[in-house]
N, C-alpha and C. Protein backbone atom coordinates (compact mmCIF):
# COMPACT_ATOMS: atom_id res chain seq x y z
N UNK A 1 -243.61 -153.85 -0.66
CA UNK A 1 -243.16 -152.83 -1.59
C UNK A 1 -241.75 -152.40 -1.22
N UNK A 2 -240.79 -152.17 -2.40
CA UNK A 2 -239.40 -151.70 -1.95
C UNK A 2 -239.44 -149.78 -2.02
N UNK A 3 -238.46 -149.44 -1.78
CA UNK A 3 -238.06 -148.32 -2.20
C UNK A 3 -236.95 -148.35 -2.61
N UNK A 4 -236.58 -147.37 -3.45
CA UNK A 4 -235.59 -146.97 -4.80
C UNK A 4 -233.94 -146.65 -3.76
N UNK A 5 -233.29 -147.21 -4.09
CA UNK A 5 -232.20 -146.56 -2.92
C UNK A 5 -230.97 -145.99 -3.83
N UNK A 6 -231.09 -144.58 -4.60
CA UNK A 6 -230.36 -144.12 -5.51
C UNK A 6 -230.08 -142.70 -5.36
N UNK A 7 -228.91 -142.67 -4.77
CA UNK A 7 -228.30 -141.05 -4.09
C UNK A 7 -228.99 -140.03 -5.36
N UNK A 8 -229.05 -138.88 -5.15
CA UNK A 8 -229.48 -138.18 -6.01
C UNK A 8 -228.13 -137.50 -6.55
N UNK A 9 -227.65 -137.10 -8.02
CA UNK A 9 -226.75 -136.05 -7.97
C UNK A 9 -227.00 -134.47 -7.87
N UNK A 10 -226.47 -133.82 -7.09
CA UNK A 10 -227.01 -132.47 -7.31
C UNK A 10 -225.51 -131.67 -7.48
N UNK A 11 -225.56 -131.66 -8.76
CA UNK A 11 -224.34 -130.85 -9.08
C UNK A 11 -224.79 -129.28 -9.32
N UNK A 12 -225.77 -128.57 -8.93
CA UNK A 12 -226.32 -127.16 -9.48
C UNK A 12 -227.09 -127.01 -7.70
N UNK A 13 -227.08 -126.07 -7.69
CA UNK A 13 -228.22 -125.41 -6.65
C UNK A 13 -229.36 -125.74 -6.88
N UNK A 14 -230.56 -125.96 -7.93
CA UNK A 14 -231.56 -125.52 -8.33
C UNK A 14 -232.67 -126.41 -7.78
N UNK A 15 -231.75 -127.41 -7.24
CA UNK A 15 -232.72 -128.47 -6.63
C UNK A 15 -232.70 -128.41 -5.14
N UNK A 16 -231.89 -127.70 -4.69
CA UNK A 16 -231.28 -128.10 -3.54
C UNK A 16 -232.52 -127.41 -2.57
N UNK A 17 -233.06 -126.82 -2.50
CA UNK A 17 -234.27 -126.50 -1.53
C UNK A 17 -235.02 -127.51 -1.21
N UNK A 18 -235.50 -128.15 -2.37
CA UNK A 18 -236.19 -129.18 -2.33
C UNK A 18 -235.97 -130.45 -1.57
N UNK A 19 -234.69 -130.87 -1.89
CA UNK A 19 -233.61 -131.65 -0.50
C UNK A 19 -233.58 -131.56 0.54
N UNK A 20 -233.22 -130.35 0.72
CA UNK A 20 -233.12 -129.27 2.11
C UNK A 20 -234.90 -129.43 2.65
N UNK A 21 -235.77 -129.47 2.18
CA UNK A 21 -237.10 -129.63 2.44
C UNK A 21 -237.50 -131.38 3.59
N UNK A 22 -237.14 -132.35 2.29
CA UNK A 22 -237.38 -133.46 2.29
C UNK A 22 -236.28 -134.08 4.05
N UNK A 23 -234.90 -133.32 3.87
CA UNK A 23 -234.35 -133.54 5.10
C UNK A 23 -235.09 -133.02 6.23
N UNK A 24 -235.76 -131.85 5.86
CA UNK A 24 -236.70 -131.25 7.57
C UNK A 24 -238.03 -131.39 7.41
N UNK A 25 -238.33 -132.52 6.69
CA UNK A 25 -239.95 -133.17 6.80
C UNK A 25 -240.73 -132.11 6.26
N UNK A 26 -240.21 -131.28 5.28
CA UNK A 26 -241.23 -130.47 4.49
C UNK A 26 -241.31 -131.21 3.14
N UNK A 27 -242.38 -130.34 2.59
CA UNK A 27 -242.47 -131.22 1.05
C UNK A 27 -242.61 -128.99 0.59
N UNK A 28 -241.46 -128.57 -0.05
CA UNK A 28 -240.99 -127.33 -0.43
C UNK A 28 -241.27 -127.38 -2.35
N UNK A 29 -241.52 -126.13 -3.03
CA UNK A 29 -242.17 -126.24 -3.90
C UNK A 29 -241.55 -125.41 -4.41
N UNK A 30 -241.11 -124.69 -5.57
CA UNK A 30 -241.24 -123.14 -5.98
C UNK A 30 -241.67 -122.54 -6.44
N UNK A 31 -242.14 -121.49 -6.08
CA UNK A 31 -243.10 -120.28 -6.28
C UNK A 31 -242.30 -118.75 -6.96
N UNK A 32 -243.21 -118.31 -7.46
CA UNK A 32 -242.29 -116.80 -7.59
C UNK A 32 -242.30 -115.71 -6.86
N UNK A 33 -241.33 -115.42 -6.53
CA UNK A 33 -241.72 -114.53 -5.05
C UNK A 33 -242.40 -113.36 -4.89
N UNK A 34 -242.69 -113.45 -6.34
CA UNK A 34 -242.78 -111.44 -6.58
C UNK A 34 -244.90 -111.84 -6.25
N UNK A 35 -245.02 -112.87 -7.35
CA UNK A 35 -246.38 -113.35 -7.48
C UNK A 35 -247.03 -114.30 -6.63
N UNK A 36 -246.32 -115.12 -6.22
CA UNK A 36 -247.00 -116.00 -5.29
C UNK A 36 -247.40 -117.50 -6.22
N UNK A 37 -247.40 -117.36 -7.71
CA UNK A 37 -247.44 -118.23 -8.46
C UNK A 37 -246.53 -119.79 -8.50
N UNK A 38 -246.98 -120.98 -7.98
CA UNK A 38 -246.29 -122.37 -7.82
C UNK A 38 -245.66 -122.10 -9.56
N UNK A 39 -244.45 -122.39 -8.92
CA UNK A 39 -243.78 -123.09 -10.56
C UNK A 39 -243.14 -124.20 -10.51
N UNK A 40 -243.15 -125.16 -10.73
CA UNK A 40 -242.87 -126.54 -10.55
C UNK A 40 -242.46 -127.68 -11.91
N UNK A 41 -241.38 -128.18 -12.10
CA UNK A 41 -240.61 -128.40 -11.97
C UNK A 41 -239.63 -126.84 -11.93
N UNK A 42 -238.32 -126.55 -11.26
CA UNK A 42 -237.93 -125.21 -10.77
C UNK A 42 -237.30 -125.28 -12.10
N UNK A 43 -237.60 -124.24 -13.01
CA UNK A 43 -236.76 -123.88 -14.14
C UNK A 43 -235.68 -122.73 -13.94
N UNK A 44 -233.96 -122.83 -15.06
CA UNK A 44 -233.50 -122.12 -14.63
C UNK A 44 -233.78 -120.51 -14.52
N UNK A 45 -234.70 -120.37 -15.88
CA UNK A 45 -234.96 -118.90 -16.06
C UNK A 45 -236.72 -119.35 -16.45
N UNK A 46 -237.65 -118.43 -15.65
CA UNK A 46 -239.05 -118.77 -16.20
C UNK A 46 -239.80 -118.15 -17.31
N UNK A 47 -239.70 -118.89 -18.05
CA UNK A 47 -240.46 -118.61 -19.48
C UNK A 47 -241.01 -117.15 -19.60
N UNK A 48 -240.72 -116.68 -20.39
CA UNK A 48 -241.50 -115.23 -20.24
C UNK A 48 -241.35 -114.38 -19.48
N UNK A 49 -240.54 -114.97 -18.18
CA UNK A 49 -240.54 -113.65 -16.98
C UNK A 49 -239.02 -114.00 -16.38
N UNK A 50 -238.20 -113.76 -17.28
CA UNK A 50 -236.57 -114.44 -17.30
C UNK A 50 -235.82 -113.25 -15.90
N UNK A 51 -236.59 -112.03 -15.64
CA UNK A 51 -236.19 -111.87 -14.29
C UNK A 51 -237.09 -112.31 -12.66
N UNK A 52 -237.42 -113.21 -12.58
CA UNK A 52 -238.89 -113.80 -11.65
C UNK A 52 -237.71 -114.51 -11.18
N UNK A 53 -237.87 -113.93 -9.48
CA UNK A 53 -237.32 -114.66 -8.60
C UNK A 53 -237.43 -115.64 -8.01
N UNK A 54 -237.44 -116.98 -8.29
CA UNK A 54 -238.29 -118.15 -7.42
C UNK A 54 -237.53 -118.48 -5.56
N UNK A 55 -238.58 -118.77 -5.04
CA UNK A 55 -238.44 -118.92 -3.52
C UNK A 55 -239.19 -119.77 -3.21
N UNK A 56 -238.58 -121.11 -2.13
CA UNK A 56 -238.83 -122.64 -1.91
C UNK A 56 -239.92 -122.29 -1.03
N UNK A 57 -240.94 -122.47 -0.87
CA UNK A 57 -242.08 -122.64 -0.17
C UNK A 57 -242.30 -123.81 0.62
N UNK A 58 -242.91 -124.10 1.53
CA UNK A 58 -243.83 -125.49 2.29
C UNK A 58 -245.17 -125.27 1.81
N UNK A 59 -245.36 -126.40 1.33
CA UNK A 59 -246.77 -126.64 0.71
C UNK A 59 -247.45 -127.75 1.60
N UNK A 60 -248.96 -127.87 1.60
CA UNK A 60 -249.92 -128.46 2.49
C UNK A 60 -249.10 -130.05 2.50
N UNK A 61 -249.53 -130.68 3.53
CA UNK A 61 -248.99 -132.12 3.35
C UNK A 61 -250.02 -133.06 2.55
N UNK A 62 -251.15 -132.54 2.55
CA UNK A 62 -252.55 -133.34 2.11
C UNK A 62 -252.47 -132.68 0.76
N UNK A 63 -252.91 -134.34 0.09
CA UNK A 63 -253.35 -133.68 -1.38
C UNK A 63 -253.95 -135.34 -2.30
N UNK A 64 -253.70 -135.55 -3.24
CA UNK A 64 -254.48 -136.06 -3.79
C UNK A 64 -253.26 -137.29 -5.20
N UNK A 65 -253.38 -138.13 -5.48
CA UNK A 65 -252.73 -138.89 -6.16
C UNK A 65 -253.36 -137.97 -7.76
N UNK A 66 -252.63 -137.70 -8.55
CA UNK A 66 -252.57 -137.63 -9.67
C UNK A 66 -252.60 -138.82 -10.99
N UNK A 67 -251.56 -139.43 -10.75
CA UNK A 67 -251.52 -140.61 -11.34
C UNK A 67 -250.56 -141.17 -10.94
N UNK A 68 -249.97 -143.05 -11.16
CA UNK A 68 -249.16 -143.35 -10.43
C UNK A 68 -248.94 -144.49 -11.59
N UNK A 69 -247.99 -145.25 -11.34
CA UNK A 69 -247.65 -146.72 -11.96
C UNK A 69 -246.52 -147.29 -11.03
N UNK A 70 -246.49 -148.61 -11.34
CA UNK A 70 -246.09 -149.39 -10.51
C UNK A 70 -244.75 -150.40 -11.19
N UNK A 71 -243.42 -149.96 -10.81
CA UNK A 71 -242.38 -150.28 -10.87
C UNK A 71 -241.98 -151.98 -10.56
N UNK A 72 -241.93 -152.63 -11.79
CA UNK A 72 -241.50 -154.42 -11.15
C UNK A 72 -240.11 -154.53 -11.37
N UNK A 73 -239.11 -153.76 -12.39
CA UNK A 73 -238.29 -154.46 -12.85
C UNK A 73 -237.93 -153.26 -12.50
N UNK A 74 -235.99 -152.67 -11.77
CA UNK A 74 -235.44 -151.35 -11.31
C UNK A 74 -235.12 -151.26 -13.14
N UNK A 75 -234.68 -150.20 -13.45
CA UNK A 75 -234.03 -149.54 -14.38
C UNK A 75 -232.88 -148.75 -14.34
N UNK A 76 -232.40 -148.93 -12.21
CA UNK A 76 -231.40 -147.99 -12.37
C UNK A 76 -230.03 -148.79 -12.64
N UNK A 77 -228.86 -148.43 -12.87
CA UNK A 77 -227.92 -149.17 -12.67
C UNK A 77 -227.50 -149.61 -11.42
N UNK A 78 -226.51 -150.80 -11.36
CA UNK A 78 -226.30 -151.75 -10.09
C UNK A 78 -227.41 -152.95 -10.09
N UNK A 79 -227.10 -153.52 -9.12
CA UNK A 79 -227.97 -154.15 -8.34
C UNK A 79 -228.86 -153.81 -7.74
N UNK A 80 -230.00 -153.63 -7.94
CA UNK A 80 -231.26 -153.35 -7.58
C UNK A 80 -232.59 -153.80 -7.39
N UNK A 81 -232.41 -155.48 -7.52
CA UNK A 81 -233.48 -156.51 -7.18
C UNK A 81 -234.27 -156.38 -6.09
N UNK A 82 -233.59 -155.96 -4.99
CA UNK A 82 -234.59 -156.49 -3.98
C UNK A 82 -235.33 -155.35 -3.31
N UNK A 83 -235.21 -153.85 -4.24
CA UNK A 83 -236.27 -152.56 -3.85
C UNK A 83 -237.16 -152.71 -4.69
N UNK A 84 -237.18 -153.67 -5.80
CA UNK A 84 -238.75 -153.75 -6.63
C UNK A 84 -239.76 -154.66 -5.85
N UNK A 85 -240.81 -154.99 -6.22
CA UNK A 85 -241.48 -153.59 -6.69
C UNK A 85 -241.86 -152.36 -5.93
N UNK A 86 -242.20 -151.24 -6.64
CA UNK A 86 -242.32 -150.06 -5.64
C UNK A 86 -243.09 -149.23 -6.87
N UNK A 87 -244.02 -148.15 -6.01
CA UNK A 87 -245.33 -147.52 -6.81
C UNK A 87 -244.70 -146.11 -6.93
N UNK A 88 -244.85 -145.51 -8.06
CA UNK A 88 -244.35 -143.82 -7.99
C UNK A 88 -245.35 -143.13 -8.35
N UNK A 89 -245.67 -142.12 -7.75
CA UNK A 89 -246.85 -141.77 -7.56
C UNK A 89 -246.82 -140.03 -8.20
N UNK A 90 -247.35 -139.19 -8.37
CA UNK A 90 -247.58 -138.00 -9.21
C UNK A 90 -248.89 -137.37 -8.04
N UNK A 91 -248.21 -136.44 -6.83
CA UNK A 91 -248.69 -135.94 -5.82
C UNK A 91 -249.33 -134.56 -6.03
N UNK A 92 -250.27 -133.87 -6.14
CA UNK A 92 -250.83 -133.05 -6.21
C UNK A 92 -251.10 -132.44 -4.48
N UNK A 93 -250.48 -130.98 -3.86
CA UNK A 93 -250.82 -130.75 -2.64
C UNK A 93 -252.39 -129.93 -3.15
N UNK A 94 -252.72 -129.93 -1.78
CA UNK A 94 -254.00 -129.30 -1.71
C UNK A 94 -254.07 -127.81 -2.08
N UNK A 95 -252.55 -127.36 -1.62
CA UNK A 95 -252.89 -125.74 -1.90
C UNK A 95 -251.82 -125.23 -2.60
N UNK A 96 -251.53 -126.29 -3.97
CA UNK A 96 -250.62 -125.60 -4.61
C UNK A 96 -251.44 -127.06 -6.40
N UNK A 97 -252.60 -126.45 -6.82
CA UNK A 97 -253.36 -127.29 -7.63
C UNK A 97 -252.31 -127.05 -9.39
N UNK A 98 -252.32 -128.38 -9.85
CA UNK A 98 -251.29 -128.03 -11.06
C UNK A 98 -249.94 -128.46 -10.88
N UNK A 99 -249.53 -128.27 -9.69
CA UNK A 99 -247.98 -128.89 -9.00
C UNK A 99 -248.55 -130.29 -8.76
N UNK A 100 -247.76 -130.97 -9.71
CA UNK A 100 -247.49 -132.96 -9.27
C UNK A 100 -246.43 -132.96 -9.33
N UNK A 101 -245.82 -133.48 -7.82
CA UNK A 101 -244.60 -134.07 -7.43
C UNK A 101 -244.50 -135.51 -7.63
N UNK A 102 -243.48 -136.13 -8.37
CA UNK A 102 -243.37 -137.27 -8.02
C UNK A 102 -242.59 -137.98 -6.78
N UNK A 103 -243.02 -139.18 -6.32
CA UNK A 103 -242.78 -139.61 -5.01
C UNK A 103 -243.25 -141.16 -4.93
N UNK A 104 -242.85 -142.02 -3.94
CA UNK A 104 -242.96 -143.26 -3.65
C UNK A 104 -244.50 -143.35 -2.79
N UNK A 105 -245.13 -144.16 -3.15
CA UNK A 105 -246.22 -144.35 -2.38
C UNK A 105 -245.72 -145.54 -1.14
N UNK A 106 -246.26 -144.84 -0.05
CA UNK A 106 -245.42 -145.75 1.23
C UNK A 106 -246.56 -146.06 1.86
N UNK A 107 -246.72 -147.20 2.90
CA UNK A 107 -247.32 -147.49 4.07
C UNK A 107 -248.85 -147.72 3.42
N UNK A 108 -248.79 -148.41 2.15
CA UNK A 108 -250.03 -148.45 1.27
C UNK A 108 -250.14 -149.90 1.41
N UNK A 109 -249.97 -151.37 2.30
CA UNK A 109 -250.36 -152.37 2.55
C UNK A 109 -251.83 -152.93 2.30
N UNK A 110 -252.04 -153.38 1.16
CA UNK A 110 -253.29 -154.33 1.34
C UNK A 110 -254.39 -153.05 0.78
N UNK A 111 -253.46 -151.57 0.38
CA UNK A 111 -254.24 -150.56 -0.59
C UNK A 111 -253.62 -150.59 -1.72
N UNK A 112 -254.89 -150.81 -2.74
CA UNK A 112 -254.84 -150.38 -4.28
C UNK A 112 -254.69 -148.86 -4.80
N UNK A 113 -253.55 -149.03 -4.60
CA UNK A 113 -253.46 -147.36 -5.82
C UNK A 113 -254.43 -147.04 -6.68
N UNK A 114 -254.97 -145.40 -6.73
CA UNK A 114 -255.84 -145.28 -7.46
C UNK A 114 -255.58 -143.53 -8.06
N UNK A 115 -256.02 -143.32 -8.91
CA UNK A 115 -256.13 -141.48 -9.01
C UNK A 115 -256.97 -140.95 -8.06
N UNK A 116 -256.78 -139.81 -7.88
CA UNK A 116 -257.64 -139.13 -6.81
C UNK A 116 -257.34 -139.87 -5.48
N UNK A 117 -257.12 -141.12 -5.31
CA UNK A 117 -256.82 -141.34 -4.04
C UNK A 117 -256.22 -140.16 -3.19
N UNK A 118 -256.89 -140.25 -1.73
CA UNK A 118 -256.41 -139.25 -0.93
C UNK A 118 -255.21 -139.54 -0.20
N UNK A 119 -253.98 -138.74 -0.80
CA UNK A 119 -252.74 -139.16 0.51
C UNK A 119 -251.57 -137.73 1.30
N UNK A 120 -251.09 -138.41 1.97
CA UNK A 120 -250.36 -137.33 3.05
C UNK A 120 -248.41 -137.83 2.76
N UNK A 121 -248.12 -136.63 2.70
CA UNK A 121 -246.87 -136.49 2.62
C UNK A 121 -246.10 -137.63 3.59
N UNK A 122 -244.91 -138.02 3.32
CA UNK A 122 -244.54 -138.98 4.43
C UNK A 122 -242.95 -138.98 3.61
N UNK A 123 -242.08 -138.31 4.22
CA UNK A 123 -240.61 -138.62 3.40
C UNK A 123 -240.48 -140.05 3.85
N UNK A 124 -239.52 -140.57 3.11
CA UNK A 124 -238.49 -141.66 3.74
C UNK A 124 -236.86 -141.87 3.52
N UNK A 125 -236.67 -142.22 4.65
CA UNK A 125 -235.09 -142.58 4.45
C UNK A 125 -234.72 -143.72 3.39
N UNK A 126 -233.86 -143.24 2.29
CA UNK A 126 -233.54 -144.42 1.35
C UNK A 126 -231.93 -144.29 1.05
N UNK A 127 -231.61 -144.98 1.72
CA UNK A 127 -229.83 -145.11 1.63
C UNK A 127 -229.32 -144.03 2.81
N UNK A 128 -228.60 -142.77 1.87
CA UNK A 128 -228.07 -141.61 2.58
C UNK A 128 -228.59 -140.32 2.50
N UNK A 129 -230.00 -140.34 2.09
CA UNK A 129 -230.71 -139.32 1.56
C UNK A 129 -232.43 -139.86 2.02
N UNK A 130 -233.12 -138.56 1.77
CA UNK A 130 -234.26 -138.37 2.14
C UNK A 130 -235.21 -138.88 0.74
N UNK A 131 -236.08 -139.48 0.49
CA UNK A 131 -237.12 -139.19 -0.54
C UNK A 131 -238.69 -139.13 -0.42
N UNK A 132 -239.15 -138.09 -1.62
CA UNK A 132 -240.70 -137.94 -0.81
C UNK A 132 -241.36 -139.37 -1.56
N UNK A 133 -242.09 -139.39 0.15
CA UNK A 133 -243.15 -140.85 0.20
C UNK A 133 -244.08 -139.99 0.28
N UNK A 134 -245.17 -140.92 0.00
CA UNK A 134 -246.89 -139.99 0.37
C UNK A 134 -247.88 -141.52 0.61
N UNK A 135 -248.29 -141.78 1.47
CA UNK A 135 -249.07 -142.85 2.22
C UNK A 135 -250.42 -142.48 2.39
N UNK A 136 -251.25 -142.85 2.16
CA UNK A 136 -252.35 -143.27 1.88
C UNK A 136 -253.12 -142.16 3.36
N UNK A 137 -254.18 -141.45 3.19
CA UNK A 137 -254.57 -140.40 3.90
C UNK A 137 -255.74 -141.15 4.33
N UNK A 138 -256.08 -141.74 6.12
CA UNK A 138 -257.44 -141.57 6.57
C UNK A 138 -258.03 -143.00 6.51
């Protein structure tokens, strides 16, 4: 299996916790600080509650495959032959239910991807940047 080796742009703040996460082996989420409520993907203003402060959390490393599909042909620009194929996976943590992160399924050799499969957070290094992996739990 390859992995994706495609700098991210982050021209806004809004992601940048999440980065900042993935560089110190957290998998960081956002929540609202006032409520405690996961909000995920981080919107700029949250629906209905346009003053709700969001704050990057660490969420469980264990959780559960959501759904996944499996990448043969890259789509990004460049040259990108020889990181296919590679599985992207839709990560559900254990204690944040409703939040699916997407992420690379890693260290899954000779395992069939499945839903519900049980897996554990696992960043990886891809180029000059961090991305979340999640490998197969147990």
């Amino acid at each position: 299996m390859g992995i994706p080796i495609y700098s991210p742009t982050i021209e806004e703040p809004l992601m940048q916790g999440y980065y900042d996460g993935l560089e110190a082996g957290e998998l960081r989420i956002t929540a609202n600080a006032e409520t405690g409520e996961w909000i995920w993907y981080p919107p700029e203003v949250v629906p209905g509650r346009p003053d709700a402060v969001l704050a990057w959390r660490k969420v469980s490393p264990e959780g559960r495959a959501y759904t996944f599909t499996t990448v043969t042909r890259s789509l990004l620009p460049g040259d990108h032959k020889a990181e296919v194929p590679f599985t992207v996976v839709l990560f559900e943590p254990d204690d944040a239910p409703g939040v699916r992160v997407p992420g690379i399924l890693v260290d899954a050799d000779g395992v069939e991807p499945r839903c519900e499969m049980r897996l554990r957070f696992s960043p990886v290094q891809a180029g000059d940047h961090k991305i979340a992996g999640f490998a197969p739990a147990g």
